[in-house]
N, C-alpha and C. Protein backbone atom coordinates (compact mmCIF):
# COMPACT_ATOMS: atom_id res chain seq x y z
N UNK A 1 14.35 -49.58 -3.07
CA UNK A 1 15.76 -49.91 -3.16
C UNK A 1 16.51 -48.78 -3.87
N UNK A 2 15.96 -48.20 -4.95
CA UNK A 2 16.65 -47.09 -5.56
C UNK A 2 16.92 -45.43 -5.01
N UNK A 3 15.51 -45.81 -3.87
CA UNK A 3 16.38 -44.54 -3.05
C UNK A 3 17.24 -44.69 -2.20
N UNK A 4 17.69 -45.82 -1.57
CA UNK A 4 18.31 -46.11 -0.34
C UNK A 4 19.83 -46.40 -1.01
N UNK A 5 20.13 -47.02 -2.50
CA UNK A 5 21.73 -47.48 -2.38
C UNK A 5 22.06 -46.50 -4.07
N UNK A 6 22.92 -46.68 -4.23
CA UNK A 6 23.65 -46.02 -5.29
C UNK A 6 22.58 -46.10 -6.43
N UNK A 7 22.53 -45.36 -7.52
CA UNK A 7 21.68 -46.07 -9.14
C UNK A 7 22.61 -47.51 -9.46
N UNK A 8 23.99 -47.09 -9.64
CA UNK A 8 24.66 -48.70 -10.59
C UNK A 8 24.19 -49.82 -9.79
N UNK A 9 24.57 -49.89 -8.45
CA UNK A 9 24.07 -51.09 -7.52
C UNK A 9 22.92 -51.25 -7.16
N UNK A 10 21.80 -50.69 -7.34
CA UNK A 10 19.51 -50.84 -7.22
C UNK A 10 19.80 -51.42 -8.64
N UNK A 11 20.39 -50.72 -9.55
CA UNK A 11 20.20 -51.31 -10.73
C UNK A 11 20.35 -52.97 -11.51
N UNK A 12 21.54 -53.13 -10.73
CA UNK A 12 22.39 -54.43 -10.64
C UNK A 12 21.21 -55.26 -9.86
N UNK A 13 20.56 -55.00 -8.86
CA UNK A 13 19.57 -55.75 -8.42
C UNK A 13 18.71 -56.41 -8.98
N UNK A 14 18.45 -55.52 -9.52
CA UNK A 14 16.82 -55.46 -10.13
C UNK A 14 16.28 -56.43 -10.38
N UNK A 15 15.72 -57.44 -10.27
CA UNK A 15 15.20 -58.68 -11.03
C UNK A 15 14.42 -58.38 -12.21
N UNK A 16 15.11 -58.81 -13.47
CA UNK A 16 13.85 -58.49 -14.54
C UNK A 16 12.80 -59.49 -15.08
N UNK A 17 13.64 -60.33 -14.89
CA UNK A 17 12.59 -61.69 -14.71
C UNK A 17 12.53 -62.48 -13.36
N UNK A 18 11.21 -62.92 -13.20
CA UNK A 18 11.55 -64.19 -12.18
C UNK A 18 10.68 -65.34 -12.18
N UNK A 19 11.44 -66.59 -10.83
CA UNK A 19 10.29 -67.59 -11.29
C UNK A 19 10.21 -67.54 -9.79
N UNK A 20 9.11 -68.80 -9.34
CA UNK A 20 8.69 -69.11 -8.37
C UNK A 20 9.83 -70.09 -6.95
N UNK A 21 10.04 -70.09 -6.12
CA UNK A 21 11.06 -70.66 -5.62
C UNK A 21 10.56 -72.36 -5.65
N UNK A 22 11.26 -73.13 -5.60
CA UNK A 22 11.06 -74.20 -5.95
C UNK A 22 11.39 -75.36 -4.54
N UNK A 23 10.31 -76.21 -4.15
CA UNK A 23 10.95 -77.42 -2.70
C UNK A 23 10.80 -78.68 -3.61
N UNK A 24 11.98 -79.18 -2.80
CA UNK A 24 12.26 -80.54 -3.35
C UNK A 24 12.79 -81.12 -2.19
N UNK A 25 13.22 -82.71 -2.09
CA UNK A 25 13.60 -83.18 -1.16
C UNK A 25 15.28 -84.35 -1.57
N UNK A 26 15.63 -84.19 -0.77
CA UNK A 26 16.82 -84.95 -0.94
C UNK A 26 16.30 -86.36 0.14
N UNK A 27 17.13 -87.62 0.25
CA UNK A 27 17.20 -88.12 0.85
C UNK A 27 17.73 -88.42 1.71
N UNK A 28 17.71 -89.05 3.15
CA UNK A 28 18.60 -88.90 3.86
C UNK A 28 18.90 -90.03 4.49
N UNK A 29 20.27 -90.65 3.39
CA UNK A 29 20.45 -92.14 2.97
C UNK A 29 21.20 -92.36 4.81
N UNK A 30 21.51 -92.01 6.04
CA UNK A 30 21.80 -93.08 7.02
C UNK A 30 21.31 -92.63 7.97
N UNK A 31 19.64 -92.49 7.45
CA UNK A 31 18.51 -92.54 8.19
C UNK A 31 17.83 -94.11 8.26
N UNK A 32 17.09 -95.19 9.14
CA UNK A 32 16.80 -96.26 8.67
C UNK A 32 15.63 -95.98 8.22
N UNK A 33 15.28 -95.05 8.85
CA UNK A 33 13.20 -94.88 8.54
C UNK A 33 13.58 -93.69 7.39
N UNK A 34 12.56 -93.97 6.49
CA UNK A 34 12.38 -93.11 5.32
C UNK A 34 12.30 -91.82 5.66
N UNK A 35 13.14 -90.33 5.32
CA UNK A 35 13.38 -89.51 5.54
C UNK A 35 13.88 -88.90 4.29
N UNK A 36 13.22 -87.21 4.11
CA UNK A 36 13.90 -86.53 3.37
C UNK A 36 14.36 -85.01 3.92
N UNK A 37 15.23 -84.73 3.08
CA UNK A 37 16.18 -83.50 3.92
C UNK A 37 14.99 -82.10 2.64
N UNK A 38 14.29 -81.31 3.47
CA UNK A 38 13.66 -80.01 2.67
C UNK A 38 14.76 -79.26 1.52
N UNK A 39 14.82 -79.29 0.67
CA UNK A 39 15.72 -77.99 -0.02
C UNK A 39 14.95 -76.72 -0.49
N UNK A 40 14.71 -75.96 -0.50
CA UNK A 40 14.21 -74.70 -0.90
C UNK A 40 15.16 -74.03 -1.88
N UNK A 41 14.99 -74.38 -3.20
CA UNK A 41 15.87 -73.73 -4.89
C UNK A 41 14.66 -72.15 -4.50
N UNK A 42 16.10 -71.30 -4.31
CA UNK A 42 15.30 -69.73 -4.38
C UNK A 42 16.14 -68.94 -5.73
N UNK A 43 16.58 -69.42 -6.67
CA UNK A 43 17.88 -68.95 -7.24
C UNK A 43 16.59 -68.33 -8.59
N UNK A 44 17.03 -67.38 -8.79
CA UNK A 44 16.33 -66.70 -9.61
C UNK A 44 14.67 -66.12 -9.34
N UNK A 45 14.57 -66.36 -7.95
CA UNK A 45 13.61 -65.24 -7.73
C UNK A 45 13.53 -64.18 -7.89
N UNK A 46 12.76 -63.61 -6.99
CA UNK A 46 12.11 -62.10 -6.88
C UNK A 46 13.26 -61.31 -6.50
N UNK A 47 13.78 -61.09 -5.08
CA UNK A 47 14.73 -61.07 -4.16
C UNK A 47 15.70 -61.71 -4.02
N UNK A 48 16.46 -62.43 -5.53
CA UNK A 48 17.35 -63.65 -5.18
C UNK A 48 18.82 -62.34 -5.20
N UNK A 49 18.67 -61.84 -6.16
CA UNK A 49 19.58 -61.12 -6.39
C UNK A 49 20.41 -59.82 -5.21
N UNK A 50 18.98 -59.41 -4.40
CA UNK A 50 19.06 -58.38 -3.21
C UNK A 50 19.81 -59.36 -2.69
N UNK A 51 19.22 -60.54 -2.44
CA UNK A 51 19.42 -61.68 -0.77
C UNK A 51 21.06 -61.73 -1.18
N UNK A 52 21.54 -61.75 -2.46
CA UNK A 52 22.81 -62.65 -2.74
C UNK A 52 24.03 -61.33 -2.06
N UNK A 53 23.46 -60.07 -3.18
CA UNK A 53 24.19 -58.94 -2.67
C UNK A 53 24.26 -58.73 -0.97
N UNK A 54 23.28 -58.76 -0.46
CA UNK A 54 23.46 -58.43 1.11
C UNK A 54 23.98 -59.44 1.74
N UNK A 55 23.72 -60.82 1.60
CA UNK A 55 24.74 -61.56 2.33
C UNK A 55 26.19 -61.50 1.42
N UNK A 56 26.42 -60.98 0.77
CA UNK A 56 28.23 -61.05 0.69
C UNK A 56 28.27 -59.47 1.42
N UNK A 57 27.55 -58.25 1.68
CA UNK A 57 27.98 -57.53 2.70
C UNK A 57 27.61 -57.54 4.05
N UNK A 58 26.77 -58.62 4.21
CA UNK A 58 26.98 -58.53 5.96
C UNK A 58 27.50 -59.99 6.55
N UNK A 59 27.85 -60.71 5.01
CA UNK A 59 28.88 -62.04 5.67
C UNK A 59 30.06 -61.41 6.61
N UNK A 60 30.90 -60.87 6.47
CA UNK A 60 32.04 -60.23 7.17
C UNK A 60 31.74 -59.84 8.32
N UNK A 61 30.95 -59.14 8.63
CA UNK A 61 30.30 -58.62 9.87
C UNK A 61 29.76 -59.54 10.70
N UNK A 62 30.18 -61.05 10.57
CA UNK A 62 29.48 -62.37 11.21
C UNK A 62 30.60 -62.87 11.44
N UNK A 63 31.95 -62.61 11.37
CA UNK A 63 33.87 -63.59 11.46
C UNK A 63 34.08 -62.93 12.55
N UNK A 64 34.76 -64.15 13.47
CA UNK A 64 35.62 -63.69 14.61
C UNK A 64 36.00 -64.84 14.72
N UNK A 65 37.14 -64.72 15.59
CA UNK A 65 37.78 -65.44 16.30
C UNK A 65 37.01 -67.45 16.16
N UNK A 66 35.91 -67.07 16.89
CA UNK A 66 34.75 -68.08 16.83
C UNK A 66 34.35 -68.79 16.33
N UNK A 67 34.64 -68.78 15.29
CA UNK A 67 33.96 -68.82 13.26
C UNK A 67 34.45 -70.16 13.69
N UNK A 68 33.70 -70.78 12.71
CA UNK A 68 33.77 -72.23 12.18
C UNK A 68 33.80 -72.23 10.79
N UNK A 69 34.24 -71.79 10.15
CA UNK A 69 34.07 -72.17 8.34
C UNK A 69 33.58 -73.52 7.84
N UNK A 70 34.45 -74.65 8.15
CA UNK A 70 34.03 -75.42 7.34
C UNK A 70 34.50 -77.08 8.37
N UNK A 71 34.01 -78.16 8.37
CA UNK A 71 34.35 -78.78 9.40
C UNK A 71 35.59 -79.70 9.38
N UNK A 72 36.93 -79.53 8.35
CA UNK A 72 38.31 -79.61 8.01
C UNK A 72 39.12 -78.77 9.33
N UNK A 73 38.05 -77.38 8.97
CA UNK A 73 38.83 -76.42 10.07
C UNK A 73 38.59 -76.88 11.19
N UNK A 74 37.64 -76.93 11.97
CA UNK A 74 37.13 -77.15 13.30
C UNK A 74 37.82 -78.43 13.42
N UNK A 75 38.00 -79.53 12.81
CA UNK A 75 38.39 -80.64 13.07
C UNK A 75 40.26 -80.38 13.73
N UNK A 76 40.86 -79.76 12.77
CA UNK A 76 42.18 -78.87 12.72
C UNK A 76 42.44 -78.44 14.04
N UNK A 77 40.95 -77.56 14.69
CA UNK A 77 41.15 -77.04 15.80
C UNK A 77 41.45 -78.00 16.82
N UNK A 78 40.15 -78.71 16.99
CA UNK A 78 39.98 -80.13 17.87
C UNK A 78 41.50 -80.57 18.51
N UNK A 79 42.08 -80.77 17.30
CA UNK A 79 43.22 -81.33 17.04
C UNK A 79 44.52 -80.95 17.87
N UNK A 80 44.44 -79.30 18.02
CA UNK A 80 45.50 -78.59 18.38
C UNK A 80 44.96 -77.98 20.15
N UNK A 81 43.99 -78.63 20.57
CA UNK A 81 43.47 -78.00 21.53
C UNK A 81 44.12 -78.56 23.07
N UNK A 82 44.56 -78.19 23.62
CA UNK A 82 45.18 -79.16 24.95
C UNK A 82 44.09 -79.16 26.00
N UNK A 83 43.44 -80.38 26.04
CA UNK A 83 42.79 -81.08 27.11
C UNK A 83 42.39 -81.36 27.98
N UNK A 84 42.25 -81.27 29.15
CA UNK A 84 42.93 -81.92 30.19
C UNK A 84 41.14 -83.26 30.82
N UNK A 85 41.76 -83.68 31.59
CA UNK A 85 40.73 -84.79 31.95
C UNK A 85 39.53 -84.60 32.73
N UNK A 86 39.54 -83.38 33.19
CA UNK A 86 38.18 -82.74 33.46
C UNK A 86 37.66 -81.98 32.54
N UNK A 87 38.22 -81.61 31.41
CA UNK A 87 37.65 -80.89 30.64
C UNK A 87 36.41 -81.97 29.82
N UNK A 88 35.14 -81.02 29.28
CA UNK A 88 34.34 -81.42 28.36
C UNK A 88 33.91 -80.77 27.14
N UNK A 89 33.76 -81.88 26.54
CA UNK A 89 33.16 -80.69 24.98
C UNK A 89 31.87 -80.83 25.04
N UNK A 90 31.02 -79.55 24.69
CA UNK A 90 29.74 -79.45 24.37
C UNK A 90 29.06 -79.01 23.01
N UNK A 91 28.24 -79.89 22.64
CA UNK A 91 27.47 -78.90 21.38
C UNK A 91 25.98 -78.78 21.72
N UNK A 92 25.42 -77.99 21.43
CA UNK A 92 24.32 -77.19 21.69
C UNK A 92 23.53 -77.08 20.63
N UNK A 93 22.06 -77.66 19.98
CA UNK A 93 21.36 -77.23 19.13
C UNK A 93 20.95 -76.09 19.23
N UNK A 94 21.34 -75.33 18.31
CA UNK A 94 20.93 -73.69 18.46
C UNK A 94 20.03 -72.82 17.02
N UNK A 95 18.65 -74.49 17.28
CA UNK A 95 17.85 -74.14 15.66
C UNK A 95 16.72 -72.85 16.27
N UNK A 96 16.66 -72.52 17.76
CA UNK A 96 15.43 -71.64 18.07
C UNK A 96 16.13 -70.77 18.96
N UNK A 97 17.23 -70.43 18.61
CA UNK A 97 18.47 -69.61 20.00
C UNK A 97 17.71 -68.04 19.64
N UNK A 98 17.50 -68.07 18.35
CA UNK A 98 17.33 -66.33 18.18
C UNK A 98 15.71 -65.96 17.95
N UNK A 99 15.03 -66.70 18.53
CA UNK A 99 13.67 -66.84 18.20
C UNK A 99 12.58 -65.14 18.80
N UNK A 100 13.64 -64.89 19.52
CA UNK A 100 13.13 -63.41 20.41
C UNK A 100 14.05 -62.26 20.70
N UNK A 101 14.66 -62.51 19.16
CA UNK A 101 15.61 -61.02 18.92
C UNK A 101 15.21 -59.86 18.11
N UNK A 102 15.06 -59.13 18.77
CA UNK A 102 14.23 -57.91 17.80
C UNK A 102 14.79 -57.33 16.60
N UNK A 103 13.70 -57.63 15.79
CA UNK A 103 14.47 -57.52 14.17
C UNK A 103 14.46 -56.17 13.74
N UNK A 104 13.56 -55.50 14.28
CA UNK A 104 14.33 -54.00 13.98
C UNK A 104 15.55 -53.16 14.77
N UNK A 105 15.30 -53.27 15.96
CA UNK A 105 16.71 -53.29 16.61
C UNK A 105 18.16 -53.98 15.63
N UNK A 106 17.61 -55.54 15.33
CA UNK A 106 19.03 -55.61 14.54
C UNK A 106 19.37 -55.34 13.85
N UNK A 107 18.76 -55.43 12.58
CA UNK A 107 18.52 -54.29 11.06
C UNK A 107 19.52 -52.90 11.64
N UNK A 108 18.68 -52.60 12.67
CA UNK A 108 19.90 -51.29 12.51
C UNK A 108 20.79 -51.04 12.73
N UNK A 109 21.46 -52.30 13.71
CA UNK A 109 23.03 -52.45 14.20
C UNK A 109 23.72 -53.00 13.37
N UNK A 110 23.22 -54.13 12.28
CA UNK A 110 24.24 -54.58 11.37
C UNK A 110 23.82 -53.36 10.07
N UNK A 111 23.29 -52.64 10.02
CA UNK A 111 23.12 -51.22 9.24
C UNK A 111 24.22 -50.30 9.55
N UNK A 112 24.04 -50.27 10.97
CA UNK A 112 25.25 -49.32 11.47
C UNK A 112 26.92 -49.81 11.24
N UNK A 113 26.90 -51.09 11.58
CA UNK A 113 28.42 -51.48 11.47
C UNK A 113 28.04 -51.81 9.96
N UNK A 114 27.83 -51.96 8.85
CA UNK A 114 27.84 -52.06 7.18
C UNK A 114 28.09 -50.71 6.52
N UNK A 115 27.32 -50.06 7.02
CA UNK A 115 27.89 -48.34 6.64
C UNK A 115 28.57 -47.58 7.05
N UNK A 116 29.28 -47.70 8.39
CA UNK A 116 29.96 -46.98 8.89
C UNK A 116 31.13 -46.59 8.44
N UNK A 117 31.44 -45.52 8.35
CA UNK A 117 33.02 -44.81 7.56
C UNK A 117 34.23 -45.60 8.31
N UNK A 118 35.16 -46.21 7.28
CA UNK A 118 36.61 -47.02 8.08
C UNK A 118 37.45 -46.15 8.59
């Protein structure tokens, strides 16, 4: 890490302590059959600090038009959308959509658009 980004910011990284990441379960009260929701506490790991820094610089590089923020907004949208009676809405589970995207290929395209001169 200290050869690749500035000294102040490898430094800022650094983890000097850490602990182990931690699973726990929530419940998932309007389920009828007993169910719990996984949580994974990673906050003060190894890499908590890298993971935190890089997603606030390649969050931005993920907004368009498209975005859904938060479901107030999308609802907002819903709202303002004109209709018509053949039209349909679809949602799509998309938990295995990226299951065969090459991760070094991407690494270097969101590398390229993160560093690139404005």
């Amino acid at each position: 890490m200290q050869r690749i980004l500035p000294k102040p910011i490898a430094d800022s990284l650094i983890q000097k302590s850490s602990r182990l990441a931690h699973l726990y379960g929530l419940p998932k009260t309007h389920k009828k059959k007993l169910a719990v929701r996984p949580i994974l506490s990673a906050t003060r790991t190894y890499n908590y600090k890298l993971a935190k820094w890089l997603d606030e610089k390649l969050k931005p590089l993920s907004v368009n038009d498209q975005t859904v923020n938060d479901i107030s907004s999308f609802v907002g949208d819903l709202h303002e959308m004109k209709i018509d009676e053949q039209d349909i809405l679809v949602s799509y589970d998309v938990s295995s959509l990226f299951a065969n995207v090459p991760v070094d290929e991407t690494i270097e395209i969101l590398a390229e658009k993160a560093f690139k001169p404005d």
